[in-house]
N, C-alpha and C. Protein backbone atom coordinates (compact mmCIF):
# COMPACT_ATOMS: atom_id res chain seq x y z
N UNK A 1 24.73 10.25 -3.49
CA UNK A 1 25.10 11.49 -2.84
C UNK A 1 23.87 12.38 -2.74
N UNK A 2 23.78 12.78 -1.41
CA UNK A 2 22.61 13.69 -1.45
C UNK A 2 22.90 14.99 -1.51
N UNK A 3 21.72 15.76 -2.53
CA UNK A 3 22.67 17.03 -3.42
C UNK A 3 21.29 18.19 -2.72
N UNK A 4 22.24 19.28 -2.23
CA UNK A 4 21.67 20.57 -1.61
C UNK A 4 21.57 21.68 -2.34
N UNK A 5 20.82 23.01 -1.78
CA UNK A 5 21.53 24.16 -3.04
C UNK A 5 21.65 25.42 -1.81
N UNK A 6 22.66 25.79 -2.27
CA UNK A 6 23.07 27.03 -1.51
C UNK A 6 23.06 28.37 -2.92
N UNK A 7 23.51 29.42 -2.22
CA UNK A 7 23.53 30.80 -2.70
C UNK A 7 25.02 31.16 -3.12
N UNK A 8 25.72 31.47 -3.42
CA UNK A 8 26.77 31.96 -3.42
C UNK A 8 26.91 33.61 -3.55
N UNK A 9 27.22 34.19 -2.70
CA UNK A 9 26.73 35.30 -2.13
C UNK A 9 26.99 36.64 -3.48
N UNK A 10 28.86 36.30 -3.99
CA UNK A 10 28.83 36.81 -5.13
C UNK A 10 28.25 36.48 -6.73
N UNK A 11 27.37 35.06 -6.70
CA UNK A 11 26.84 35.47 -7.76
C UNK A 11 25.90 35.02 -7.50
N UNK A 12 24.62 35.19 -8.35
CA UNK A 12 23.26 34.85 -8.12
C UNK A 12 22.72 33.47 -8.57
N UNK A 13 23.25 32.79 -9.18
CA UNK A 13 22.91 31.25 -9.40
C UNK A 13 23.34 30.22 -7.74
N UNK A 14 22.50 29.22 -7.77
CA UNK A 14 22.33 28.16 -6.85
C UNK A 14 23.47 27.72 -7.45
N UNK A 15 24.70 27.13 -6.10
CA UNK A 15 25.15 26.03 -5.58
C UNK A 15 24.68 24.96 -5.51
N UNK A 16 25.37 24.05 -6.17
CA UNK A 16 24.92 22.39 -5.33
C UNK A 16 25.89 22.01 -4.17
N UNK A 17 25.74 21.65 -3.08
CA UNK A 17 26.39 21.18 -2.32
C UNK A 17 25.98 20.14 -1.55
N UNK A 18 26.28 19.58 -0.86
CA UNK A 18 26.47 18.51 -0.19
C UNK A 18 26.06 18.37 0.89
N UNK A 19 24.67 17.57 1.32
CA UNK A 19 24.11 17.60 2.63
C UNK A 19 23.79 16.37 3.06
N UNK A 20 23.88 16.78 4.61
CA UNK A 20 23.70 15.43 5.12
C UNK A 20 22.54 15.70 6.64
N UNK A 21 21.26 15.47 6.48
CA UNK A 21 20.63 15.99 7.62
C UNK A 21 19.70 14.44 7.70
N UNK A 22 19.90 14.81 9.01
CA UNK A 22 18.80 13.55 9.78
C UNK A 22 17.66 14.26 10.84
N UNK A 23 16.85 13.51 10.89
CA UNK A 23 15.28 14.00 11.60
C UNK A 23 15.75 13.50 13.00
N UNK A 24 15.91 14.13 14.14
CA UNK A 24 15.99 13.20 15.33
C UNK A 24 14.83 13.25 17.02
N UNK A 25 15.01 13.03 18.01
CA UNK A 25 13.90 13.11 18.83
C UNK A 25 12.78 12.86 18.87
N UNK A 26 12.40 11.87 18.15
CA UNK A 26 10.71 11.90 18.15
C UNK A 26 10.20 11.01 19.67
N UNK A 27 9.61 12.15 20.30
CA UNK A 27 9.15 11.98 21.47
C UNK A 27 8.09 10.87 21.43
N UNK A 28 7.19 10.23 20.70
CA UNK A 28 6.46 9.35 20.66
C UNK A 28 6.96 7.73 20.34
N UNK A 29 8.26 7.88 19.92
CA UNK A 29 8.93 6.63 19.64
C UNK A 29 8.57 5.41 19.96
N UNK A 30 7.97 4.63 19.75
CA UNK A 30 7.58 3.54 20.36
C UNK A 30 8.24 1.72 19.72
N UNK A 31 8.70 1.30 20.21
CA UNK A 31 9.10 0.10 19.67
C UNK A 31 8.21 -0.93 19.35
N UNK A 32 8.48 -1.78 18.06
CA UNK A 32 7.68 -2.79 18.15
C UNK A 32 5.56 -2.28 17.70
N UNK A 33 4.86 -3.79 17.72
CA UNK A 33 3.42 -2.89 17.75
C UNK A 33 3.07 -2.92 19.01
N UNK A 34 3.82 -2.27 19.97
CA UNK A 34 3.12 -2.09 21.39
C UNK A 34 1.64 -1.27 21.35
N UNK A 35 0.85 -0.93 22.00
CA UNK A 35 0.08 0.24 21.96
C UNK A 35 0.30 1.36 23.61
N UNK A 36 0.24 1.96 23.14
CA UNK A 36 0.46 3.04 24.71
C UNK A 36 -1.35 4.50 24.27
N UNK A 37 -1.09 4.98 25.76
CA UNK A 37 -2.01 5.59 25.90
C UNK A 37 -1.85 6.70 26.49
N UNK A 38 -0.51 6.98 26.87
CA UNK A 38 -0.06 7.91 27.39
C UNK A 38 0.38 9.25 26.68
N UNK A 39 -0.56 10.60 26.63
CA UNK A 39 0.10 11.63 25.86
C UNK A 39 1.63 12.05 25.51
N UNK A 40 2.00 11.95 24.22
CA UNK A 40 3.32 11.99 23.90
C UNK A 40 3.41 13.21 22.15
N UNK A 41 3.83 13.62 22.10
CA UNK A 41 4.95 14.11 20.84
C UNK A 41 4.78 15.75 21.26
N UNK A 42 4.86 16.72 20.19
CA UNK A 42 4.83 17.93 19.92
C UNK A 42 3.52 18.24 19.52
N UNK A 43 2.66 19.25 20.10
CA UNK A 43 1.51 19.34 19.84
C UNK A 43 1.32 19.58 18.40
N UNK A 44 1.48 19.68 17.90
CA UNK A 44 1.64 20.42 16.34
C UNK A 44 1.93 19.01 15.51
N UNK A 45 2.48 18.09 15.78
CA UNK A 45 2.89 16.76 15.06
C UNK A 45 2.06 16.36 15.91
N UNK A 46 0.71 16.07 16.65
CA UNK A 46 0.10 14.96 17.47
C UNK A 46 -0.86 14.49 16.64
N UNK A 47 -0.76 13.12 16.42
CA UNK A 47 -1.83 12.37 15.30
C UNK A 47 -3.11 12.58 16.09
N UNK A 48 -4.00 12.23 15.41
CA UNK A 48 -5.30 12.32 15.56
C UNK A 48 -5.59 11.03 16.49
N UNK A 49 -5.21 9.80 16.61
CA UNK A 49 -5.28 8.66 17.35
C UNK A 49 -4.71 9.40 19.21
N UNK A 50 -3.79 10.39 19.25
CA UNK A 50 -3.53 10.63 20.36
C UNK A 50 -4.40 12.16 20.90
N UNK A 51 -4.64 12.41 20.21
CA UNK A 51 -5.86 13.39 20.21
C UNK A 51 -7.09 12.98 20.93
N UNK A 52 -7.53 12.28 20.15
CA UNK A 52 -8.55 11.45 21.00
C UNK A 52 -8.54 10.52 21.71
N UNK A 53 -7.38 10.53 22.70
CA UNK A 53 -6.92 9.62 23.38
C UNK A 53 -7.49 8.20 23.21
N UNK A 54 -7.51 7.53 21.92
CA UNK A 54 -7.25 6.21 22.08
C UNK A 54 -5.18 5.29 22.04
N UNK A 55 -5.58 4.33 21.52
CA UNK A 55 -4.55 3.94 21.51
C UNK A 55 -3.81 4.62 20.81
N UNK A 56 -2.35 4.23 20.59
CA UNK A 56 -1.27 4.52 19.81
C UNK A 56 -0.10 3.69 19.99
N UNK A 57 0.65 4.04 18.09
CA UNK A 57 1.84 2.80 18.15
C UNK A 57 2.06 3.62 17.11
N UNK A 58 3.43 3.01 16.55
CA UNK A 58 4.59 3.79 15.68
C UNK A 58 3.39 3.86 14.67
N UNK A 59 2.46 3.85 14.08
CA UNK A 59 1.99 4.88 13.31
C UNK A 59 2.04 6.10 13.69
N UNK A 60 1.69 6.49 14.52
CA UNK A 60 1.72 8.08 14.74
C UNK A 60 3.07 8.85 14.55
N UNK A 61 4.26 7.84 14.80
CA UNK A 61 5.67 8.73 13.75
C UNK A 61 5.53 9.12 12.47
N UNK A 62 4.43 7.90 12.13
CA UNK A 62 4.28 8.33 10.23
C UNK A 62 3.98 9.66 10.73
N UNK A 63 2.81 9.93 10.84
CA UNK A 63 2.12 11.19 11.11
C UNK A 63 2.97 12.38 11.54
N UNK A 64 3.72 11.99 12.49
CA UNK A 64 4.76 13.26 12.82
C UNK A 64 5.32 13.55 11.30
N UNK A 65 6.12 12.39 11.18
CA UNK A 65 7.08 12.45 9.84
C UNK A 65 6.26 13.62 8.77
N UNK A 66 5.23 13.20 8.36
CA UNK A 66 4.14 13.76 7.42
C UNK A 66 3.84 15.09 7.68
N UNK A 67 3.53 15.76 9.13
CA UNK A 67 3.83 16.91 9.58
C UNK A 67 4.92 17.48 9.31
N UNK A 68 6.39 16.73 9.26
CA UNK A 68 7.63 17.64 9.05
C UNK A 68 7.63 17.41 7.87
N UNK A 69 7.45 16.95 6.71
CA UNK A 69 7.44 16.66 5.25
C UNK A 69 6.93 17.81 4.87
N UNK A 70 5.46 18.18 5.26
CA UNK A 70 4.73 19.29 5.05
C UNK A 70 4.92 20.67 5.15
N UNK A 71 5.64 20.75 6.39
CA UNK A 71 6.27 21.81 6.94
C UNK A 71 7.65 21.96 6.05
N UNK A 72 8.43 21.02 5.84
CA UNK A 72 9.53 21.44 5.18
C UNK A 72 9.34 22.10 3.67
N UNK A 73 8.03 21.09 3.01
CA UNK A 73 7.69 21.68 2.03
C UNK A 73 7.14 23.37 1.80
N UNK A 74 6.43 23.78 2.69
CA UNK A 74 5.55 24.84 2.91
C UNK A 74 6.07 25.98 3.25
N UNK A 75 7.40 25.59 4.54
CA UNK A 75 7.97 26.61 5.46
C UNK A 75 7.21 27.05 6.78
N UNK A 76 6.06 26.44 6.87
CA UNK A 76 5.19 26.27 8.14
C UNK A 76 4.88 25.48 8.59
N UNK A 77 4.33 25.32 9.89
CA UNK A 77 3.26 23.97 10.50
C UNK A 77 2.13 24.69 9.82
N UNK A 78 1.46 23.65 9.40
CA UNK A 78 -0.40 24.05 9.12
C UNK A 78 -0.76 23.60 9.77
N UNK A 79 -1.24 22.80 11.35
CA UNK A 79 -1.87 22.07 11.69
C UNK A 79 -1.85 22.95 13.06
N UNK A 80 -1.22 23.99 13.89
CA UNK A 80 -1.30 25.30 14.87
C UNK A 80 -2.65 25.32 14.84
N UNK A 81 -2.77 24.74 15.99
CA UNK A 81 -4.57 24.62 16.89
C UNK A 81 -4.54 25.72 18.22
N UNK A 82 -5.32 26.21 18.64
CA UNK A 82 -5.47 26.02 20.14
C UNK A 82 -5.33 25.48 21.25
N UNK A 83 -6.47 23.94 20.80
CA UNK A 83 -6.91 22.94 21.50
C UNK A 83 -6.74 21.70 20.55
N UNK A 84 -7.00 20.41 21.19
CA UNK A 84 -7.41 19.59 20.74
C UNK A 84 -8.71 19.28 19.51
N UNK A 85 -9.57 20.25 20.03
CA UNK A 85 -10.84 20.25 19.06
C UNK A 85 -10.86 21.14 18.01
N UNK A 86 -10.18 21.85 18.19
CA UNK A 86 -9.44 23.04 16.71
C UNK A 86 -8.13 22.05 16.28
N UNK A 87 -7.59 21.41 16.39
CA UNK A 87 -6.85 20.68 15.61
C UNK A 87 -7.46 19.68 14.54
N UNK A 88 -8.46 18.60 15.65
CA UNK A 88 -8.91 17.59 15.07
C UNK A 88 -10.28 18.13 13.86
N UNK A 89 -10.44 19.40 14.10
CA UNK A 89 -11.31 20.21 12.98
C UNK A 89 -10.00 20.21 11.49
N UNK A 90 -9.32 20.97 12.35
CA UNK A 90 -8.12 21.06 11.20
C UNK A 90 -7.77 19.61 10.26
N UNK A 91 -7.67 18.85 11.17
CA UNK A 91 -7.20 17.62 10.35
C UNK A 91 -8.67 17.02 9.17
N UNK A 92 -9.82 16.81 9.81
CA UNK A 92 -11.26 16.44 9.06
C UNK A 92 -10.96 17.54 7.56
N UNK A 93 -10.94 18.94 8.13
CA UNK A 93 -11.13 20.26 6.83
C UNK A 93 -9.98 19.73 6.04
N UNK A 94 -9.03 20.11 6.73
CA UNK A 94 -7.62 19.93 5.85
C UNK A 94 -7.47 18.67 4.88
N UNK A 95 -7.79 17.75 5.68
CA UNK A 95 -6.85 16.19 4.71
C UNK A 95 -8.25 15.09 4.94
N UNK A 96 -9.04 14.58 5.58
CA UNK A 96 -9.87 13.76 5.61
C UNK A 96 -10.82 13.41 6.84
N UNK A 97 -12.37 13.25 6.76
CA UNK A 97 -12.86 13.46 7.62
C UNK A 97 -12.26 12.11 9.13
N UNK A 98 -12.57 12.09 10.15
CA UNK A 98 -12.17 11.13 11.29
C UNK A 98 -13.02 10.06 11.28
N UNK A 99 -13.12 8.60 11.62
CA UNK A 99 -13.30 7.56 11.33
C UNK A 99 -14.36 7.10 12.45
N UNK A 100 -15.84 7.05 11.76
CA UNK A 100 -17.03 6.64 13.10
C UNK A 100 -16.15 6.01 14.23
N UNK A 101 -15.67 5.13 13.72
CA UNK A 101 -15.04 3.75 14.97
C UNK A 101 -13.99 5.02 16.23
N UNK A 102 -13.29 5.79 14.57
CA UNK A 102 -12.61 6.51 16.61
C UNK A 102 -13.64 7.35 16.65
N UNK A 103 -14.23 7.90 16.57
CA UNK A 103 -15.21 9.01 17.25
C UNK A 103 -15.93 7.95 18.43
N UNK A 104 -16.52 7.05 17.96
CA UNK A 104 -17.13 6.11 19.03
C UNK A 104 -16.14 5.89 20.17
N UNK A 105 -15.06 5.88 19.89
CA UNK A 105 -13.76 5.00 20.99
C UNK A 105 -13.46 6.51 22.15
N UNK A 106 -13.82 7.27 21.25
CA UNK A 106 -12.73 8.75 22.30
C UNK A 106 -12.78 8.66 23.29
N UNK A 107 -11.76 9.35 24.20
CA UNK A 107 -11.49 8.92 25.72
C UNK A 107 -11.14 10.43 26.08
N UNK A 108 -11.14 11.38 24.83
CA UNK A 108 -11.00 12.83 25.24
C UNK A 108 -12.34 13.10 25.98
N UNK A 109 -12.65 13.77 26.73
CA UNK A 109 -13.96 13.75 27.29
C UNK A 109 -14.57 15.21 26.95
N UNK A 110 -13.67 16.10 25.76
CA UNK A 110 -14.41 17.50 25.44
C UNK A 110 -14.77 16.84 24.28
N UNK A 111 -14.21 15.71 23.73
CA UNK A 111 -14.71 15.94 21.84
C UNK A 111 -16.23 15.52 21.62
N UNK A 112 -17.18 14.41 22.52
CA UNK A 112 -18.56 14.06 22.00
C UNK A 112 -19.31 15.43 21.87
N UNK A 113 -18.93 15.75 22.48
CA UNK A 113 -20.07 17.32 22.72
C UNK A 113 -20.15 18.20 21.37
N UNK A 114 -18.79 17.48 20.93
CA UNK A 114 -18.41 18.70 19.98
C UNK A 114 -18.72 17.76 18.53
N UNK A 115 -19.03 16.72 18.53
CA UNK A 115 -19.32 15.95 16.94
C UNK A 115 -20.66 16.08 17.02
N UNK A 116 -20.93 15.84 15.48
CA UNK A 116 -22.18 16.15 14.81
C UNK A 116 -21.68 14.99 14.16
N UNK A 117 -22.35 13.65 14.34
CA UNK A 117 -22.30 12.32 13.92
C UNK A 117 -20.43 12.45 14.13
N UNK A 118 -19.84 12.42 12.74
CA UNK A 118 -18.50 11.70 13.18
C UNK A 118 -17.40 13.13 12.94
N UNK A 119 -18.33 13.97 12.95
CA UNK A 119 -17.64 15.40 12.25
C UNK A 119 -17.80 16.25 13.25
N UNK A 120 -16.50 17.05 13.36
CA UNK A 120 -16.68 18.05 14.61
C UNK A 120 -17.36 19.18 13.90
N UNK A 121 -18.38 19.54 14.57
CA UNK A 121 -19.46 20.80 14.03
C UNK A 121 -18.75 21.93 14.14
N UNK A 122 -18.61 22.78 12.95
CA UNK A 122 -17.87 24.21 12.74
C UNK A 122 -18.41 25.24 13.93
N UNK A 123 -19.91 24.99 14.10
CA UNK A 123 -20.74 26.01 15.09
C UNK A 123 -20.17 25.81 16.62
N UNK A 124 -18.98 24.54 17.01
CA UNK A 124 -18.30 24.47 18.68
C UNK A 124 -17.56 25.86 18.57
N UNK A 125 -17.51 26.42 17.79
CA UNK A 125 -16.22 27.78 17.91
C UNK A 125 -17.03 28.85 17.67
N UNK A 126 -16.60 29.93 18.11
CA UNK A 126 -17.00 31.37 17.89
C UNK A 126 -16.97 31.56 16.72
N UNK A 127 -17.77 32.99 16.03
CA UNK A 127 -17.51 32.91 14.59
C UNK A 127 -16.18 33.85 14.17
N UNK A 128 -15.11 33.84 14.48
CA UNK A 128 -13.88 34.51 14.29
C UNK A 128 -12.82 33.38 14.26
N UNK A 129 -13.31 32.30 14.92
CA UNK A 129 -11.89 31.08 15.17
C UNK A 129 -12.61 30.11 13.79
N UNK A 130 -14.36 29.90 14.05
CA UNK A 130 -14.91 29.41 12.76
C UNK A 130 -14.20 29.71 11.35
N UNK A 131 -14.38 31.14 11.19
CA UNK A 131 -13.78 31.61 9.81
C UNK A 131 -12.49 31.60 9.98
N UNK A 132 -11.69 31.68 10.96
CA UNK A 132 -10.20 31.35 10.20
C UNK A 132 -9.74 29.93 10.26
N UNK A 133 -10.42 29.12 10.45
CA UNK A 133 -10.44 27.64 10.72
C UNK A 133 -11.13 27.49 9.03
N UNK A 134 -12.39 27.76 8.85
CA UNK A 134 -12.69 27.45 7.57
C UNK A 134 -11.92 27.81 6.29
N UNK A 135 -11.17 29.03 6.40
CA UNK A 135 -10.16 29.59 5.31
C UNK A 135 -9.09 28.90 5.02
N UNK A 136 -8.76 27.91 6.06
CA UNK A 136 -7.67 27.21 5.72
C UNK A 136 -7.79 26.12 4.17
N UNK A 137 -6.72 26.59 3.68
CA UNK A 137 -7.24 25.67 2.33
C UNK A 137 -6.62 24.11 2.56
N UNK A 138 -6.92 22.94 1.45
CA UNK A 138 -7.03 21.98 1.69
C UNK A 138 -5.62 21.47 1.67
N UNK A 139 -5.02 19.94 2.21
CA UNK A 139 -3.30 19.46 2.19
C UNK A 139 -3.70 19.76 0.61
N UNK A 140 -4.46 19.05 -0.36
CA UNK A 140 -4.16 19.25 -1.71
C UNK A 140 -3.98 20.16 -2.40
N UNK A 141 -4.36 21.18 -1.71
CA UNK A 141 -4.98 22.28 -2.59
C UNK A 141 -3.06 23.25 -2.50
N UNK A 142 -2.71 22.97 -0.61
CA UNK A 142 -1.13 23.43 -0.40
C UNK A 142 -0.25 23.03 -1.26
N UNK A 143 -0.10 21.33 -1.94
CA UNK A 143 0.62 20.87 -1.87
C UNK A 143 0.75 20.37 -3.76
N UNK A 144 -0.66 21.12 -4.00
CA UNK A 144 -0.89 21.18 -5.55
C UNK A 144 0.46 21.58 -6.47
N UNK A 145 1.59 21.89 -6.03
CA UNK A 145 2.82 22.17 -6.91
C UNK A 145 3.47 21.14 -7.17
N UNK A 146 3.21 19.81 -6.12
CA UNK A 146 4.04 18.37 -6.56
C UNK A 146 3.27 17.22 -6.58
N UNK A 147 2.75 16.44 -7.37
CA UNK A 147 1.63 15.87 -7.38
C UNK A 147 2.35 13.90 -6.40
N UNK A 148 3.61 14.25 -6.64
CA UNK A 148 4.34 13.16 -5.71
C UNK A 148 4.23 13.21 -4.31
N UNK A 149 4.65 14.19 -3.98
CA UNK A 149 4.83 14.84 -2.89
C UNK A 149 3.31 14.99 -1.92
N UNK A 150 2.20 15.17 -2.75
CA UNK A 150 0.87 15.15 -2.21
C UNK A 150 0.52 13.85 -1.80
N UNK A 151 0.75 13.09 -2.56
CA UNK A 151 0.39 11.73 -2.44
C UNK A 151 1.22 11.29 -1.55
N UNK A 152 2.19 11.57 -1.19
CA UNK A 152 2.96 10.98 0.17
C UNK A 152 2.15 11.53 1.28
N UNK A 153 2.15 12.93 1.16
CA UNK A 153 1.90 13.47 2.57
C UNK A 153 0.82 13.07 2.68
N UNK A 154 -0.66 12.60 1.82
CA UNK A 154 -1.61 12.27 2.11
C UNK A 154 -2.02 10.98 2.76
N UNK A 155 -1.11 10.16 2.14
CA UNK A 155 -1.07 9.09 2.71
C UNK A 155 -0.24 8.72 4.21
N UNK A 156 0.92 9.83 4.25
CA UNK A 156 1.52 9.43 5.70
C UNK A 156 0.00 10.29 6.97
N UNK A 157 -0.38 10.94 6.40
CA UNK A 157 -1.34 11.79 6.96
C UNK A 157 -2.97 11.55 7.19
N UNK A 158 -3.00 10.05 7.08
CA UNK A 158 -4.01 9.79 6.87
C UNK A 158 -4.45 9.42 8.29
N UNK A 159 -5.63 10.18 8.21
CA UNK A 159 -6.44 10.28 9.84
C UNK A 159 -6.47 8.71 10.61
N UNK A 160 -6.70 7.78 9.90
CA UNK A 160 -6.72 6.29 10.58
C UNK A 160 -5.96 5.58 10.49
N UNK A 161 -5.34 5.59 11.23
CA UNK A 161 -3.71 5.03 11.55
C UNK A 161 -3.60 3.37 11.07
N UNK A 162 -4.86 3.07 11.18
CA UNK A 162 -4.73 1.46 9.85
C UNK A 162 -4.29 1.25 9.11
N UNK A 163 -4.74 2.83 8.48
CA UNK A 163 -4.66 3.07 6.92
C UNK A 163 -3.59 3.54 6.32
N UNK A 164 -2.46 4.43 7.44
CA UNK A 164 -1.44 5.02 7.18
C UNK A 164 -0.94 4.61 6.47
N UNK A 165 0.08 5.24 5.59
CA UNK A 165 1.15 4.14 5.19
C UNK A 165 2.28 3.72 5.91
N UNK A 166 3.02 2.77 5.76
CA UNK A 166 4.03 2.29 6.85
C UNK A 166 5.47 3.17 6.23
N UNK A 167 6.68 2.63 7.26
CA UNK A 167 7.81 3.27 7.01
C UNK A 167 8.20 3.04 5.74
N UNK A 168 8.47 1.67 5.46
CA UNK A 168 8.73 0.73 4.12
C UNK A 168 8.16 1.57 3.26
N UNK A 169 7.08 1.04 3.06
CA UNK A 169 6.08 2.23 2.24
C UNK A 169 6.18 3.42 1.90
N UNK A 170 6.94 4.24 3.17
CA UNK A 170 7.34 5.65 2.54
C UNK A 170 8.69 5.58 1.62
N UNK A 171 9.12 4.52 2.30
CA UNK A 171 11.18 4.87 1.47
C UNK A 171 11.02 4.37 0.29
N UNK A 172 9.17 3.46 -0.20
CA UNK A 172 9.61 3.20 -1.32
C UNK A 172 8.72 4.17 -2.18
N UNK A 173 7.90 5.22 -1.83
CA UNK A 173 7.21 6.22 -2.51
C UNK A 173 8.15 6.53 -3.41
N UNK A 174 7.38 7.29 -4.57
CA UNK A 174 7.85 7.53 -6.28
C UNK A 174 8.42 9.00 -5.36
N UNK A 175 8.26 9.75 -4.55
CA UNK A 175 8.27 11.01 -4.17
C UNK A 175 10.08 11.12 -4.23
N UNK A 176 10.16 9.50 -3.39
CA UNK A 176 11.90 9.53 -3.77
C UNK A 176 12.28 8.48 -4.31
N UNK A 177 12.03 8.43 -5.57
CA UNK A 177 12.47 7.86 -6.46
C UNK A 177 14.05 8.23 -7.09
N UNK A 178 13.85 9.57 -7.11
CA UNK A 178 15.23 10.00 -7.77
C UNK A 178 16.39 10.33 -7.13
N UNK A 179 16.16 10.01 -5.38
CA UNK A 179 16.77 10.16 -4.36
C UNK A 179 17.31 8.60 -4.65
C-alpha cells in the first residue's frame, strides 16, 4: 500500500492516507533502442543528448524522470535555462561536466563557439546571467538531506546517456527499498 500524508485541518498532526499517483505524457517516449533526432520533451526535462542535438533513445526518459524526482523533492525545476547553452552550463555546474565524444558530435550549431575544450566557458554570458548561473549550488549539495535519494538522482541524471542508469535499475535503487 502506498502511504501519503495529509493535514487534518482540525488538528495539527499528519494523516496517513492513501495514494495512488502515476507520472504520465512523456513527450519523448520512444520504443525499443530506436535512436531519433528529432527535438522532443519539455524544455526543462530536455537531456543533454537532445540539447546537443545528437542522437536520442529512452534514456532521455531516465533523465526526464530524474528531473521530476528532483523537482518533487525540492518543490522546483532547477534546471530553468534561457537557452540551450545556459542549460547545458547548468547541467556541467550542477551534476557533471559533458562528455569530449558529445561535445565533438554536436549538431547544435551555437554550442562550439561556446566550449572551452569540453566545458562551456562561464565568460559566453554577461556578467549578471554568469553570477546567477554560478550561484546555483550543486544536485549534491540540494539533495544533501537524503543520501539515497542523491544517488538516484545522480545517477538517473547523468550527462551521458551510456552511463545513465536504466529503468530496471531505478525500481531496484535502495531509494525504494521500503516502498
Amino acid at each position: 500500500e502506498e502511504i501519503g500524508f495529509g493535514i487534518d485541518l482540525n488538528e495539527s498532526q499528519p494523516l496517513k492516507t492513501s495514494i495512488d499517483a502515476r507520472l504520465i505524457d512523456f513527450g519523448s517516449f520512444a520504443k525499443g533502442s530506436q535512436w531519433h533526432r528529432s527535438l522532443a520533451t519539455t524544455v526543462e526535462y530536455r537531456a543533454p543528448e537532445i540539447l546537443m542535438g545528437l542522437q536520442w533513445g529512452t534514456e532521455c526518459d531516465i533523465w526526464s524522470l530524474g528531473c521530476i524526482l528532483v523537482e518533487l523533492a525540492l518543490g522546483k525545476i532547477k534546471f530553468a535555462a534561457n537557452d540551450d547553452i545556459e542549460h547545458l552550463f547548468l547541467i556541467q555546474h550542477m551534476i557533471s561536466p559533458l562528455t569530449q565524444s558529445m561535445c565533438d558530435r554536436t549538431t547544435n550549431e551555437k554550442l562550439p563557439k561556446s566550449f572551452c575544450g569540453y566545458l562551456i566557458n562561464p565568460s559566453t554570458f554577461d556578467n549578471e546571467t554568469k553570477e546567477r548561473l554560478l550561484k546555483m549550488p550543486t544536485l549534491s549539495e540540494l539533495l544533501s538531506f537524503d543520501d539515497d535519494l542523491n544517488d538516484l538522482a545522480q545517477k538517473m541524471l547523468n550527462p551521458d546517456p551510456s552511463q545513465r542508469i536504466s529503468i530496471d535499475e531505478v525500481l531496484e535503487h535502495r531509494f525504494f527499498k521500503c516502498y
